[in-house]
C-alpha atoms as a PDB file:
ATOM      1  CA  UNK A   1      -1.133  16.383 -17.008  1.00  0.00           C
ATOM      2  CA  UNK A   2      -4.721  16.407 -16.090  1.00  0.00           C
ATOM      3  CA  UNK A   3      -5.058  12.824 -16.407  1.00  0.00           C
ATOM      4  CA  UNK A   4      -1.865  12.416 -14.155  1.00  0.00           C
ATOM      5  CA  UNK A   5      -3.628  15.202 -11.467  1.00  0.00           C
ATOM      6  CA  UNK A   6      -6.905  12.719 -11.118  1.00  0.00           C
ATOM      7  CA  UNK A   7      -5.434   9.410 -11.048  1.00  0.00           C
ATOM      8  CA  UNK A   8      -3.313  10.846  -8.137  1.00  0.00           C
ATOM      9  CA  UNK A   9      -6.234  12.470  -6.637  1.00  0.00           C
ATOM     10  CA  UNK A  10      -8.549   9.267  -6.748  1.00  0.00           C
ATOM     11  CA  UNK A  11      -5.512   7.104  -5.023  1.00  0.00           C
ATOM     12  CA  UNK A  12      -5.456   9.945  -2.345  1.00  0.00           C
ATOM     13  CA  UNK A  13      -8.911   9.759  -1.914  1.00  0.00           C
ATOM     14  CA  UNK A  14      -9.528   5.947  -2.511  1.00  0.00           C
ATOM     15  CA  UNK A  15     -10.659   4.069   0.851  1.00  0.00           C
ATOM     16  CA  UNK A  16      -7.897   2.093   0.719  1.00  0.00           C
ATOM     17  CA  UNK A  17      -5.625   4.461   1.997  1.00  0.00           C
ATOM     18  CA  UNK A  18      -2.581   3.646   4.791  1.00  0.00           C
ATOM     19  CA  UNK A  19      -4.278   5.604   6.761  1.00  0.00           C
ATOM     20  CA  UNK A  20      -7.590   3.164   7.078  1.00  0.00           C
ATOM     21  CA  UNK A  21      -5.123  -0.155   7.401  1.00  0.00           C
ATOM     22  CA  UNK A  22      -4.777  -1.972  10.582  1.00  0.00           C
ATOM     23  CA  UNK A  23      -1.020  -0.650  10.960  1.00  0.00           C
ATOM     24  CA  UNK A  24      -0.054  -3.631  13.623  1.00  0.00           C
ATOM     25  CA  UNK A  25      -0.263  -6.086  10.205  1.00  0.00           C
ATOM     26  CA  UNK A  26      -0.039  -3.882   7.478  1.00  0.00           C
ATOM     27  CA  UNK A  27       3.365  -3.535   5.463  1.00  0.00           C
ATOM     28  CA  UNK A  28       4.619  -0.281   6.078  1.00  0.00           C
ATOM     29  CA  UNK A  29       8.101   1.377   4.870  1.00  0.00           C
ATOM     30  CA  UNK A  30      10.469  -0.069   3.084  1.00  0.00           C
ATOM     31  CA  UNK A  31       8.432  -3.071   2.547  1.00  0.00           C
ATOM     32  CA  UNK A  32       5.793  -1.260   1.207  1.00  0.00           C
ATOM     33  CA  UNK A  33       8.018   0.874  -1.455  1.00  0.00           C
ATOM     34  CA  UNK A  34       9.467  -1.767  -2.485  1.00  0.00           C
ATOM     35  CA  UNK A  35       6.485  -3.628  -3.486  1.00  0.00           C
ATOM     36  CA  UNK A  36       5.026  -0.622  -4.804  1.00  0.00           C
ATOM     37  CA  UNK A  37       8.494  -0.085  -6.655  1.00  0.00           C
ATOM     38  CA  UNK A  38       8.085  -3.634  -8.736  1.00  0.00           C
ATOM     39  CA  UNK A  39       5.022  -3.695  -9.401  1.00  0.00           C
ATOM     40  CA  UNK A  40       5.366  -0.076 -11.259  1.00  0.00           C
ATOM     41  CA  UNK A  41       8.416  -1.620 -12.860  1.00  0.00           C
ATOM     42  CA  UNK A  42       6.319  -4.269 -14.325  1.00  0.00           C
ATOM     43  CA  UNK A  43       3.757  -1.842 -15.563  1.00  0.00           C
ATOM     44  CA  UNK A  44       6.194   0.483 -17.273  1.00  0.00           C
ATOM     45  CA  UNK A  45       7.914  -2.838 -18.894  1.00  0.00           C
ATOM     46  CA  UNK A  46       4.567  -3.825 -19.956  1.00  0.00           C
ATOM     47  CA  UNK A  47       4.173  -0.603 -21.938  1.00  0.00           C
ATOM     48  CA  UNK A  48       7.925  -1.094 -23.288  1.00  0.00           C
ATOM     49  CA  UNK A  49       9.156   1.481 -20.805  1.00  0.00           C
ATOM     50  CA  UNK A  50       7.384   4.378 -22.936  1.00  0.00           C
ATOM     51  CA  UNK A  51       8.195   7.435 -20.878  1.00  0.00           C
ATOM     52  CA  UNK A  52       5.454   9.932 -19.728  1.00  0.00           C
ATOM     53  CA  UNK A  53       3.532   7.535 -17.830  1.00  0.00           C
ATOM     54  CA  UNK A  54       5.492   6.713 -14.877  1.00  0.00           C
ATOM     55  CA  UNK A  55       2.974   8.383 -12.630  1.00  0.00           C
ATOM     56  CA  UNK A  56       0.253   6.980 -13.556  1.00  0.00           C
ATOM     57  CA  UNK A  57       2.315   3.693 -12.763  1.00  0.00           C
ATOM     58  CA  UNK A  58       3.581   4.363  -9.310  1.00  0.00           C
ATOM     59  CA  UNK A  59      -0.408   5.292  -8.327  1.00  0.00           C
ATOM     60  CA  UNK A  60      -1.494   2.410 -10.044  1.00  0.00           C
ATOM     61  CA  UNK A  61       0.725   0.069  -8.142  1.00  0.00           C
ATOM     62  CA  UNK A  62       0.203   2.084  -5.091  1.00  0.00           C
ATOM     63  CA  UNK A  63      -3.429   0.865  -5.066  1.00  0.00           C
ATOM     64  CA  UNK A  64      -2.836  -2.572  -6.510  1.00  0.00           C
ATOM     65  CA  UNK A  65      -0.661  -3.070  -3.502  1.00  0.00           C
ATOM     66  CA  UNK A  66      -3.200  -1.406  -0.964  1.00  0.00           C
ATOM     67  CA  UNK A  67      -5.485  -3.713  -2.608  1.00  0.00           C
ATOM     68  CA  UNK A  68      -3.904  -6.589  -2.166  1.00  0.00           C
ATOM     69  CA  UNK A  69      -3.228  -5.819   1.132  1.00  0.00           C
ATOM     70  CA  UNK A  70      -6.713  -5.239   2.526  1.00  0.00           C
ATOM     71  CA  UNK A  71      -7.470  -8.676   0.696  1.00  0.00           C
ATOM     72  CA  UNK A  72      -4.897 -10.561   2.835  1.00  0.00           C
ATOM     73  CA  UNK A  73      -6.269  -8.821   6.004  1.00  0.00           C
ATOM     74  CA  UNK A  74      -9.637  -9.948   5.050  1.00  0.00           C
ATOM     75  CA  UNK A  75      -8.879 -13.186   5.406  1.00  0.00           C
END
């Protein structure tokens, strides 16, 4: 559970936050859970839908997508 705790706590923490995105042209809402829903789907799929990771998934997605984002804003 530990591991769960700090990968949560470094995607709280990471710079990449909502909070620090340009809200006029970032996604936001449903848009942005359901982004962060697939790409967590294809993370647990990837793993062969092994259960006790699905945290660890939905953070990891979370900043793949908040990644991604700040990327295309970049531009």
């Amino acid at each position: 559970m530990a591991k769960s705790q700090s990968k949560l706590t470094l995607a709280t923490n990471n710079e990449d936050s909502l909070s620090d995105i340009n809200s006029d042209t970032a996604l936001q809402g449903e848009d942005f859970y359901q982004m962060v829903s697939e790409a967590a789907y294809y993370r647990a799929e990837k793993r062969d839908f092994v259960s006790g990771c699905e945290l660890e998934d939905w953070v990891a997605a979370e900043v793949e997508i908040l990644a991604l984002q700040q990327e295309s804003l970049a531009a």
